[in-house]
Protein backbone atom coordinates (compact mmCIF):
# COMPACT_ATOMS: atom_id res chain seq x y z
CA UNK A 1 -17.32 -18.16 9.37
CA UNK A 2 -17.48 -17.07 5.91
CA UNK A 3 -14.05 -15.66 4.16
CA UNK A 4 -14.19 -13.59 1.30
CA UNK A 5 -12.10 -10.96 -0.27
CA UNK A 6 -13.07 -7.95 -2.04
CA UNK A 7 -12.14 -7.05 -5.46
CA UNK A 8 -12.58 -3.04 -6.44
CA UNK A 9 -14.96 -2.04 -9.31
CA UNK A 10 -11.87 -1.31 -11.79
CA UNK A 11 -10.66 -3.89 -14.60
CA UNK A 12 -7.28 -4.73 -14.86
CA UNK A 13 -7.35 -5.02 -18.06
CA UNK A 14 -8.97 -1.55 -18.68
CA UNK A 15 -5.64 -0.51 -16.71
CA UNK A 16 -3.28 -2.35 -18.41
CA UNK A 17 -4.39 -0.96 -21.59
CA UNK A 18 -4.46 2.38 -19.78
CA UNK A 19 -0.24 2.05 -18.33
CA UNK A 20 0.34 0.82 -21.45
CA UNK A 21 -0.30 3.61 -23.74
CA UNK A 22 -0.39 6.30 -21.03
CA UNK A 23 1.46 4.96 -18.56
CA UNK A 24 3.79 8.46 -18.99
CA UNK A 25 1.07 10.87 -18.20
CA UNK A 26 -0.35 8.30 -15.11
CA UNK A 27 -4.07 7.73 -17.01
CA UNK A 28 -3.63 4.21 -15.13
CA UNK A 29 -3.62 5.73 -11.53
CA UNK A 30 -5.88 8.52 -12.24
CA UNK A 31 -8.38 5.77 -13.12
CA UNK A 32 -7.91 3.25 -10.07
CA UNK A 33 -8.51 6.81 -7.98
CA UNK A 34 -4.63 8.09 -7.22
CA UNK A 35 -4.80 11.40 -8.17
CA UNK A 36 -1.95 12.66 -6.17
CA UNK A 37 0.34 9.72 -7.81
CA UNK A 38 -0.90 10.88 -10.74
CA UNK A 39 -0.16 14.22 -10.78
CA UNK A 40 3.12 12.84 -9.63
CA UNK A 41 3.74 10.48 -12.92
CA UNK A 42 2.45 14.07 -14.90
CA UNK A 43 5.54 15.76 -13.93
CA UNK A 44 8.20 12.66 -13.79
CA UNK A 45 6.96 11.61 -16.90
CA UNK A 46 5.94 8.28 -15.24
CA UNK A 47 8.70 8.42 -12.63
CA UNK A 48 11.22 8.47 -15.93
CA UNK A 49 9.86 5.08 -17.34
CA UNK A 50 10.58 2.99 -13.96
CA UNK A 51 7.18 3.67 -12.25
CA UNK A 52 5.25 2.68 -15.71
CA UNK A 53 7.17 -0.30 -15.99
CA UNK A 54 6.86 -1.50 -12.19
CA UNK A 55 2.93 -0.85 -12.64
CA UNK A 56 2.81 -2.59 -15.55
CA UNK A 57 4.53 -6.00 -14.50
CA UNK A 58 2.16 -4.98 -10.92
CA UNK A 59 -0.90 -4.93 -13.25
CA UNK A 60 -0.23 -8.26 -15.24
CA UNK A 61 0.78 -10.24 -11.91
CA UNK A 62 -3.02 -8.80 -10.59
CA UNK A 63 -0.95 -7.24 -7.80
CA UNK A 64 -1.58 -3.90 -8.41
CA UNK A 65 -4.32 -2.26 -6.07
CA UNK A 66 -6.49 1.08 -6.16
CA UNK A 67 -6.84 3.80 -3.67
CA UNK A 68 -8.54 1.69 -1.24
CA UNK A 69 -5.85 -0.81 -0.94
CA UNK A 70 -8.33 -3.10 -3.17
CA UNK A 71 -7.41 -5.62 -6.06
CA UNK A 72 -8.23 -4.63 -9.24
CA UNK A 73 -10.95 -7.23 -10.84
CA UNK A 74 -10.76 -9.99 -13.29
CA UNK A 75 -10.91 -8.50 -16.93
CA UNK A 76 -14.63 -8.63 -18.09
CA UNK A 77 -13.56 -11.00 -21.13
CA UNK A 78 -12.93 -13.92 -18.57
């Protein structure tokens, strides 16, 4: 039996960069496809700083997953 695990189409790095410099308005989960968390970082202001900072230490550990429960992928420059 063959084991695999599948990776989403998103770059971690393109999300990174994304939390990083809008991290407040959620750019970063409107791209990996959470709209509704989103919307939700929109009017906390990134859940007052906390939420930003937990996805960003999520993003560099390659924790952090999109709306499909998937991992994002390996950044393109590796």
């Amino acid at each position: 039996m063959e084991y695999y695990s599948r990776v989403s189409d998103r770059d971690w790095l393109i999300a990174f960069l994304l939390c990083f410099f809008g991290g407040f308005i959620g750019l970063h989960r409107f791209y990996c496809g959470k709209i509704v968390s989103g919307v939700v970082y929109i009017l906390t202001f990134g859940g007052v700083g906390i939420g930003v900072l937990v996805d960003l230490i999520l993003i560099l550990c390659k924790k952090f997953r999109d709306n499909e429960g998937l991992y994002l992928k390996k950044c393109f420059l590796e």
